[in-house]
Protein backbone atom coordinates (compact mmCIF):
# COMPACT_ATOMS: atom_id res chain seq x y z
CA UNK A 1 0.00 0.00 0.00
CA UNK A 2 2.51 2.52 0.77
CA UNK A 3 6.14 2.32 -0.69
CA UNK A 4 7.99 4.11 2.59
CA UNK A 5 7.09 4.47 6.09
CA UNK A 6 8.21 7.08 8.03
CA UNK A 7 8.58 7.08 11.85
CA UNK A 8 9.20 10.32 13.94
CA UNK A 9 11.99 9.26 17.27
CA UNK A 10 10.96 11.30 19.78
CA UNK A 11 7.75 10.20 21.63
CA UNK A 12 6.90 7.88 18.90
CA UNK A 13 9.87 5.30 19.45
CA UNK A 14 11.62 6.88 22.16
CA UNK A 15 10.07 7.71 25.30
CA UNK A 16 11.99 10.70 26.11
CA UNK A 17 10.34 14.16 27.35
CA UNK A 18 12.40 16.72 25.25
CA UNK A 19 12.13 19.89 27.91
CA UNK A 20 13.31 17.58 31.16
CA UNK A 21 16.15 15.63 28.44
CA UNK A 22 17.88 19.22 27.70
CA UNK A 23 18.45 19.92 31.07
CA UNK A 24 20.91 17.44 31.29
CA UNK A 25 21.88 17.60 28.02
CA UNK A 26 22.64 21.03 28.30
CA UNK A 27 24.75 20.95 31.31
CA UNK A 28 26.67 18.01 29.87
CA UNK A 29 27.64 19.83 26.85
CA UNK A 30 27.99 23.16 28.16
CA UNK A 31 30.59 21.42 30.43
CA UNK A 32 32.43 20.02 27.71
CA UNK A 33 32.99 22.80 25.68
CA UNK A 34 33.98 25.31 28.63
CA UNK A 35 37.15 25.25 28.25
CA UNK A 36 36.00 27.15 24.96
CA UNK A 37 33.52 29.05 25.71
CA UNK A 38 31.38 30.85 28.74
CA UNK A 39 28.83 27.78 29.76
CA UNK A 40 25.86 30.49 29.73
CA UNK A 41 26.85 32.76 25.94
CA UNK A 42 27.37 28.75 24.33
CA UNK A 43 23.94 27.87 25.80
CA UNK A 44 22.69 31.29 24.20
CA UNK A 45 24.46 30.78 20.27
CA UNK A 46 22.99 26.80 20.49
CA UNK A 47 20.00 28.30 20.99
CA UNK A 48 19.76 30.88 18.52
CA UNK A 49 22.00 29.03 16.08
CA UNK A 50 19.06 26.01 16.24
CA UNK A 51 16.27 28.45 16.19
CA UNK A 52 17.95 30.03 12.62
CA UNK A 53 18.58 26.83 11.57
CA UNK A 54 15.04 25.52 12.13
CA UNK A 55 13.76 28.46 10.56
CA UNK A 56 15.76 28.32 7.09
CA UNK A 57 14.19 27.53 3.90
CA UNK A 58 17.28 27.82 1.44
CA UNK A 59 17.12 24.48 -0.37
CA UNK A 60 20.94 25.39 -1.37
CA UNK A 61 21.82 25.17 2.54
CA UNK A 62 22.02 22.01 4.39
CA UNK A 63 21.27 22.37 8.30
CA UNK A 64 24.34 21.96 9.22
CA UNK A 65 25.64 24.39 7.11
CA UNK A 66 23.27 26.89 8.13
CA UNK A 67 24.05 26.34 11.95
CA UNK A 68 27.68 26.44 11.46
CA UNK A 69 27.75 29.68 10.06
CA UNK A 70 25.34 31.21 12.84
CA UNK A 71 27.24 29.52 15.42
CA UNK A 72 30.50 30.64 14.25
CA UNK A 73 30.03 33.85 13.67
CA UNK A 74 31.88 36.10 15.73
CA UNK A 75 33.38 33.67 18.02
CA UNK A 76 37.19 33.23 18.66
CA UNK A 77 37.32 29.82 17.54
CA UNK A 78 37.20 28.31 14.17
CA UNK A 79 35.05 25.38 12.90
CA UNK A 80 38.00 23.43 12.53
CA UNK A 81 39.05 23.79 16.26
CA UNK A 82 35.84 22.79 17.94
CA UNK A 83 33.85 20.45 15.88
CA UNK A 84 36.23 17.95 17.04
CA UNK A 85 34.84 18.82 20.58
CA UNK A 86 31.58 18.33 19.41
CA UNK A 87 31.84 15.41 17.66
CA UNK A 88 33.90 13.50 20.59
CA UNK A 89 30.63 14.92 22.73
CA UNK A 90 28.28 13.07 20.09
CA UNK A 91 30.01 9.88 19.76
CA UNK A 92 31.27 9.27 23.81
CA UNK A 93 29.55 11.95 26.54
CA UNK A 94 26.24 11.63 24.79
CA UNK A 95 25.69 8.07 25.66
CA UNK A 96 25.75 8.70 29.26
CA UNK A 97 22.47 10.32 29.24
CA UNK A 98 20.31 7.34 28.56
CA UNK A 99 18.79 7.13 32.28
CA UNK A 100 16.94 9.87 31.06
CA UNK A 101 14.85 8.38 28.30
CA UNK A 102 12.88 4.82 27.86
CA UNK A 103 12.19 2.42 25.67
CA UNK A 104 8.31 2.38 24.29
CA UNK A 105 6.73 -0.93 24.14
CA UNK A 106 5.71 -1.74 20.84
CA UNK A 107 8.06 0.16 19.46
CA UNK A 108 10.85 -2.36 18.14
CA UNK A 109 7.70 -4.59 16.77
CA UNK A 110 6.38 -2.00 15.15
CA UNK A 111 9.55 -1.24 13.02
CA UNK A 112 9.31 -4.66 12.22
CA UNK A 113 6.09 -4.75 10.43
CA UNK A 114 6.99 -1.74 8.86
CA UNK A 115 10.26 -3.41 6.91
CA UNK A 116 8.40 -7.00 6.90
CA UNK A 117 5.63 -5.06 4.54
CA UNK A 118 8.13 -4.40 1.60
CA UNK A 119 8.36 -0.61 2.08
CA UNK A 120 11.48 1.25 2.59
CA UNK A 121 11.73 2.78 6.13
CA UNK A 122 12.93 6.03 7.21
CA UNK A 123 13.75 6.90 10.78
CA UNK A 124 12.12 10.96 10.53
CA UNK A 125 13.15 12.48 13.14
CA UNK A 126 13.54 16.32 13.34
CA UNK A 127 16.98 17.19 11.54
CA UNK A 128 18.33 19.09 14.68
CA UNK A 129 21.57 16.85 15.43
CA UNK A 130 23.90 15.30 14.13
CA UNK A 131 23.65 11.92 12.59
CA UNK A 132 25.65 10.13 15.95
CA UNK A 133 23.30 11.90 18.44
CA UNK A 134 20.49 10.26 16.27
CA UNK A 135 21.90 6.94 16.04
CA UNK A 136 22.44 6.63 20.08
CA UNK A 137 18.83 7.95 20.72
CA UNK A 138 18.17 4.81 18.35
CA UNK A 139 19.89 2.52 20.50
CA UNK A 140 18.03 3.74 23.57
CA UNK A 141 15.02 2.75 21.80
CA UNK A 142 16.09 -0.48 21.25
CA UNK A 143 15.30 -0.03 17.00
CA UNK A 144 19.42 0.78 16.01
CA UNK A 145 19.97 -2.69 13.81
CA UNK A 146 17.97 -1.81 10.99
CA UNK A 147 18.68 -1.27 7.28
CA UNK A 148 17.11 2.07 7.44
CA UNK A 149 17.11 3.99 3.62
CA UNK A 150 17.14 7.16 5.48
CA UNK A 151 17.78 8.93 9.13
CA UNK A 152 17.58 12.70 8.37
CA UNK A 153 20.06 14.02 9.88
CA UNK A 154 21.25 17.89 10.24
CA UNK A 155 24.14 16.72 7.83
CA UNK A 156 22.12 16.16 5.39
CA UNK A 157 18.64 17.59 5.25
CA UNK A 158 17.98 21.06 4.13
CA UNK A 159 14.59 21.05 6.19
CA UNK A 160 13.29 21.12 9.55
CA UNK A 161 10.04 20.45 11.36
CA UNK A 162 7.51 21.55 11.36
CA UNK A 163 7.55 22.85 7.74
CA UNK A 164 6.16 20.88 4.83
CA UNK A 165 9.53 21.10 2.65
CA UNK A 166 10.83 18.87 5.18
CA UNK A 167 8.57 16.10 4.13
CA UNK A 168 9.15 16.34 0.52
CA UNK A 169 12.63 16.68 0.22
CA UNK A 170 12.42 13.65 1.98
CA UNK A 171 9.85 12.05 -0.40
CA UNK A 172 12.07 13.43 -3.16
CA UNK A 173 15.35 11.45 -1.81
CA UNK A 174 13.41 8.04 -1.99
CA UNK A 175 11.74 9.89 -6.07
CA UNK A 176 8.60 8.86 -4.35
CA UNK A 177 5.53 10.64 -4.34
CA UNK A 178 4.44 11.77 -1.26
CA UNK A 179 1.42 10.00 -1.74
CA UNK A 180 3.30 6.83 -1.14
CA UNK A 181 4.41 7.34 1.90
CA UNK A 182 2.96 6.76 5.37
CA UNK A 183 4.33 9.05 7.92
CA UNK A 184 4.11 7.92 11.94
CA UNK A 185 4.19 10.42 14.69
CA UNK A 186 3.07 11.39 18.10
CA UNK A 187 3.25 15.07 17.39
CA UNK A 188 0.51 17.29 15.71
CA UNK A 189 2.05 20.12 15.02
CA UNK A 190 4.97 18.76 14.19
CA UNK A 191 4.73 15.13 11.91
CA UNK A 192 0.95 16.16 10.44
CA UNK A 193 2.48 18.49 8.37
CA UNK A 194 3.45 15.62 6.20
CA UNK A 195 -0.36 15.20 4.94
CA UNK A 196 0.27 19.31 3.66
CA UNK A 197 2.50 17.51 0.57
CA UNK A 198 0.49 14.61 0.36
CA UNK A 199 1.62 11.85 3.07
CA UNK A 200 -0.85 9.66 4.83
CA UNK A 201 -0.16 10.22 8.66
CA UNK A 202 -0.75 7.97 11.68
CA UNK A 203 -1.15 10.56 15.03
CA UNK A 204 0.07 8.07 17.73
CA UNK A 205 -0.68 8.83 21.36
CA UNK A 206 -3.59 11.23 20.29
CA UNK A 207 -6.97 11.18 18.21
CA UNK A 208 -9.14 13.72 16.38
CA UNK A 209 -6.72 15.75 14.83
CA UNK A 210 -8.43 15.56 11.32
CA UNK A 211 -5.21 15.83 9.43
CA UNK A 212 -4.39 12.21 10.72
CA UNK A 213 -5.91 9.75 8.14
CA UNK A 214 -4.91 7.26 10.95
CA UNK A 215 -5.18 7.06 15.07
CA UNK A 216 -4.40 4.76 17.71
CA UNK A 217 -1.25 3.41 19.51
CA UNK A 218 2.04 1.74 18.48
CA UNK A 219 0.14 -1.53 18.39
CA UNK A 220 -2.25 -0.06 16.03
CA UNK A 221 0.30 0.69 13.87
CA UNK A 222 1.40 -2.49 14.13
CA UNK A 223 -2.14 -4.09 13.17
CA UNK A 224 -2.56 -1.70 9.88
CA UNK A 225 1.45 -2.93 8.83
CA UNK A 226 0.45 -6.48 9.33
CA UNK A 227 -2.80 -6.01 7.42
CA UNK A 228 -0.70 -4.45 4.75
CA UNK A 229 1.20 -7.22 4.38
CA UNK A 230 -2.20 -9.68 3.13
């Protein structure tokens, strides 16, 4: 029925509540790099750097790209001295923050039906970090050791949530229509967007939202990809 499925991370596969996760997060990073920079101006440039980044609709631009440059600008230190920093944060000090999320039941199953219908998967999760971050938030949720044909990632997405280009670009990586592609989510305002270029969407821990052709749980999801499969 549908050629790719899409599943959003956060809250959908990953039981992780994103304001109470950056407090940590925050303070774990902000640590790291202060030997760089002032703990409270870095927490100040991530956030305005993320907010710009989130915000940009250049197609030319990839996320990280965009970031990098806001980020950057006028600070002492050069792209090529601390993104080494960064990514030894991503790929070690990261990790250690996993007794802050949980795994979802249903969730591991339900990536199973999803790749044991035929459809390419995609692991959709808001292009904010960088492809390690993504991958250990996978391994939290127990769903890592899958042949996933995409994890949008701010490497390589020129797109954020919640805006509808970010849906179709990914559509256009698979050259799909969007109409082919089921998009799973937990977050209104965020994954129903998808339906805006055509996607069918399945609103998981909420109902009525009519741009949700689909409702229900994990385990729903799981019946519909089984009955997919007949």
């Amino acid at each position: 029925m549908y050629q790719a499925i899409l599943f959003d991370l956060d809250g959908t596969l990953l039981d992780v509540e994103m304001e109470e996760f950056f407090k940590p997060y925050f303070a774990l990073l902000t640590k790291k790099l202060a030997p760089y920079i002032e703990p409270s101006r870095l927490l100040q440039k991530l956030m305005e750097s993320t907010q710009v980044m989130t915000d940009n609709l250049d197609p030319n631009r990839t996320n990280q790209e965009v970031f990098l440059e806001h980020f950057f600008r006028d600070l002492e230190y050069t792209p090529q001295e601390l993104m080494p920093v960064f990514d030894e944060f991503y790929s070690h000090d990261f990790s250690t923050l996993s007794n802050y999320v949980a795994k979802i039941p249903g969730a591991r199953e339900a990536v199973e039906a999803a790749f044991a219908t035929g459809a390419r998967v995609v692991v959709a999760t808001n292009p904010v970090f960088p492809v390690a971050a993504i991958r250990t938030r996978l391994k939290w949720a127990g769903v890592d050791d899958f042949p996933y044909a995409l994890i949008t990632s701010y490497e390589g997405m020129h797109f954020c949530k919640p805006h509808p280009e970010y849906y179709a670009e990914i559509a256009s990586i698979l050259s799909l229509r969007p109409e082919d592609c089921l998009m799973i989510g937990d977050d209104p305002e965020r994954d129903l967007p998808a339906a805006e270029v055509g996607m069918a969407t399945f609103l998981v821990r909420g109902d009525g939202d009519v741009r949700a052709r689909y409702h229900g749980d994990l385990f729903d999801v799981i019946e519909l990809l089984r009955r997919m499969r007949k």
